[in-house]
Protein backbone atom coordinates (compact mmCIF):
# COMPACT_ATOMS: atom_id res chain seq x y z
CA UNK A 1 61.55 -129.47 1.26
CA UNK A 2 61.75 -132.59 3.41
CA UNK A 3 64.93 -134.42 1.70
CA UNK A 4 66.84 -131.33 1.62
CA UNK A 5 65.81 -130.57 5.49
CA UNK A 6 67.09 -134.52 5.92
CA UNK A 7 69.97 -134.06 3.57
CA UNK A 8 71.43 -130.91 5.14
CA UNK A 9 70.85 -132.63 9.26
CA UNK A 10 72.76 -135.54 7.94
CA UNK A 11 75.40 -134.08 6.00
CA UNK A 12 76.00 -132.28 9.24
CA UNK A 13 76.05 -135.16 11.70
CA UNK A 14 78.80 -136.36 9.19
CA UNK A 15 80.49 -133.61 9.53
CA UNK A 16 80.29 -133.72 13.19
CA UNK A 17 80.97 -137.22 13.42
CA UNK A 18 84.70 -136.99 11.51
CA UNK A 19 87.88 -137.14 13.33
CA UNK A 20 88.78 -133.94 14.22
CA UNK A 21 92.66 -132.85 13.21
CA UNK A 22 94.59 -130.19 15.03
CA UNK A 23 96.75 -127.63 13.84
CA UNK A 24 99.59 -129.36 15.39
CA UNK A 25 99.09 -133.07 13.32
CA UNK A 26 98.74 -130.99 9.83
CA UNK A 27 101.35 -131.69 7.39
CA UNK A 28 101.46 -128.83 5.81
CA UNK A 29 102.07 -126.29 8.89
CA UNK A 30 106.10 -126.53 9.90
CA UNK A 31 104.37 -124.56 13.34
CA UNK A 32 103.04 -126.01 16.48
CA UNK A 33 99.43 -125.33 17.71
CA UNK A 34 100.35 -122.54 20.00
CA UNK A 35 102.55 -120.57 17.37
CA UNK A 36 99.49 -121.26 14.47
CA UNK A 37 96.67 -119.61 17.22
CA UNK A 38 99.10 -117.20 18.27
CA UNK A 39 99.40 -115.75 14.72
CA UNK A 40 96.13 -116.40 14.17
CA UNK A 41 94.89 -113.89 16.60
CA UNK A 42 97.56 -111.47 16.49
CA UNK A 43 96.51 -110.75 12.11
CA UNK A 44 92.84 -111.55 12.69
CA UNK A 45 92.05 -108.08 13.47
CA UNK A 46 94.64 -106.38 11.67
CA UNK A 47 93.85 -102.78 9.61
CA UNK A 48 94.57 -103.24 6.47
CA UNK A 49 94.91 -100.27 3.02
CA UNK A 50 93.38 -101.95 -0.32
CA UNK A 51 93.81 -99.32 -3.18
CA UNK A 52 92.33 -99.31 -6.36
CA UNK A 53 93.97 -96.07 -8.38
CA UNK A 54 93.95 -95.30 -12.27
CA UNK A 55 96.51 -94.37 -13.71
CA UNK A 56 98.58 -97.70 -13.17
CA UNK A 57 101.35 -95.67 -13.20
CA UNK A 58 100.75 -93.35 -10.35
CA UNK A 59 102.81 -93.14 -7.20
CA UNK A 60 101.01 -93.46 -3.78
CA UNK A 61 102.20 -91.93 -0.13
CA UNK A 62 100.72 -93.31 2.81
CA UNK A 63 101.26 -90.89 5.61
CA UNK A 64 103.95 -89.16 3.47
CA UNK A 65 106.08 -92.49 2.79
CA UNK A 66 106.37 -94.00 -0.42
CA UNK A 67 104.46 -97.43 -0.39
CA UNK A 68 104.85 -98.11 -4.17
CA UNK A 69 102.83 -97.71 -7.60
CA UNK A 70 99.82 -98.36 -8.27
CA UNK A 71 100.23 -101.12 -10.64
CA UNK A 72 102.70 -102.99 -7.87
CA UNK A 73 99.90 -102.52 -5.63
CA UNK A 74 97.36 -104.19 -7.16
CA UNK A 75 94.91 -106.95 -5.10
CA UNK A 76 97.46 -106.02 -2.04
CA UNK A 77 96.30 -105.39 1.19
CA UNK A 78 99.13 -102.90 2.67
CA UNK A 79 99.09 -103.43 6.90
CA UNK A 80 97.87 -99.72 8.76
CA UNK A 81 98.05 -98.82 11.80
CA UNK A 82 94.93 -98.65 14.05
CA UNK A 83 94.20 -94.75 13.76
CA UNK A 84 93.82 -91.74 11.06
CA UNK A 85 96.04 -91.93 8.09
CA UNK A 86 96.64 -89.88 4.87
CA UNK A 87 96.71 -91.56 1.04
CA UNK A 88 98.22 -89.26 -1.62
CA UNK A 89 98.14 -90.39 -5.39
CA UNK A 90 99.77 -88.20 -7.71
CA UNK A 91 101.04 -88.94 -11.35
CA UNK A 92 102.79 -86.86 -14.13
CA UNK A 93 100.31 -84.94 -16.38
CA UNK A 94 97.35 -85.57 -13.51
CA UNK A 95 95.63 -83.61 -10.74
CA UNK A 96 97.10 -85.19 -7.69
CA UNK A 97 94.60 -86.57 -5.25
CA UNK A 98 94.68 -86.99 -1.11
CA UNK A 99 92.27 -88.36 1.14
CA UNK A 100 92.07 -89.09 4.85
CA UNK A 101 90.17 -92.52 6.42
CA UNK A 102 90.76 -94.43 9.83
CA UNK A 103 91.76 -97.74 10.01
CA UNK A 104 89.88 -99.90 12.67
CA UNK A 105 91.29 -102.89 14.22
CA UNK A 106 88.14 -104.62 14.47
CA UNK A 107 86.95 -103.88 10.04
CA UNK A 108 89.93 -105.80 8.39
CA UNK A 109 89.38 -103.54 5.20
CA UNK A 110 89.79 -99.89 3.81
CA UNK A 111 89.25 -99.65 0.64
CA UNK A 112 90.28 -96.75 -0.84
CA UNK A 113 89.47 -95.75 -5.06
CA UNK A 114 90.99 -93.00 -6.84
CA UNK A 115 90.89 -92.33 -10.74
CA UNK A 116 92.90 -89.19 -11.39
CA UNK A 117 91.95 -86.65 -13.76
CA UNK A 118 94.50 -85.38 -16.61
CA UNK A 119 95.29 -82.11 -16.87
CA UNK A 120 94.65 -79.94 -19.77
């Protein structure tokens, strides 16, 4: 329990101990400092819709607009709104499905499921 105790202090005062870069001197940003932290705070707290729906080929509405299927919507977070919103999920040959949730600035994540039912 002692060399891991050790191991973890010093692989922390290395850490410490590196030259720091800033956003500014990174290659890979084309942004300055000011525009990176500016973005950064402006999506850090940003609602977001992830949907998980079966069928793949059902339609969704998110406050009665058309955001896509749910096969194009996949692992995609869709921006909301702060506020109450309304998710309907319909497909041909299923029982069509609506639900209601509020998006919170400060949770990034709403995760909505849905598997429709056929119709017999």
């Amino acid at each position: 329990m002692k060399q891991s105790g050790f191991a973890l202090v010093l692989g922390l005062t290395l850490l410490c101990a590196l030259p720091g870069r800033s956003i500014a001197q990174s290659p890979y940003l084309g942004v300055s400092a000011e525009e990176a932290a500016g973005a950064y705070a402006s999506s850090r707290y940003q609602a977001a819709l992830t949907l998980e729906v079966t069928p793949l080929d059902a339609q969704i509405f998110l406050d009665g607009n058309p955001i896509g299927s749910a096969r194009e919507l996949v692992a995609i977070a869709v921006p909301v709104a702060p506020g109450w919103h309304t998710v309907e999920v319909g497909a041909p040959g299923y029982y069509s499905h609506t639900s209601r949730f509020v998006a919170d600035q400060h949770s990034s994540a709403n995760l909505v499921v849905v598997s429709l039912v056929p119709v017999r």
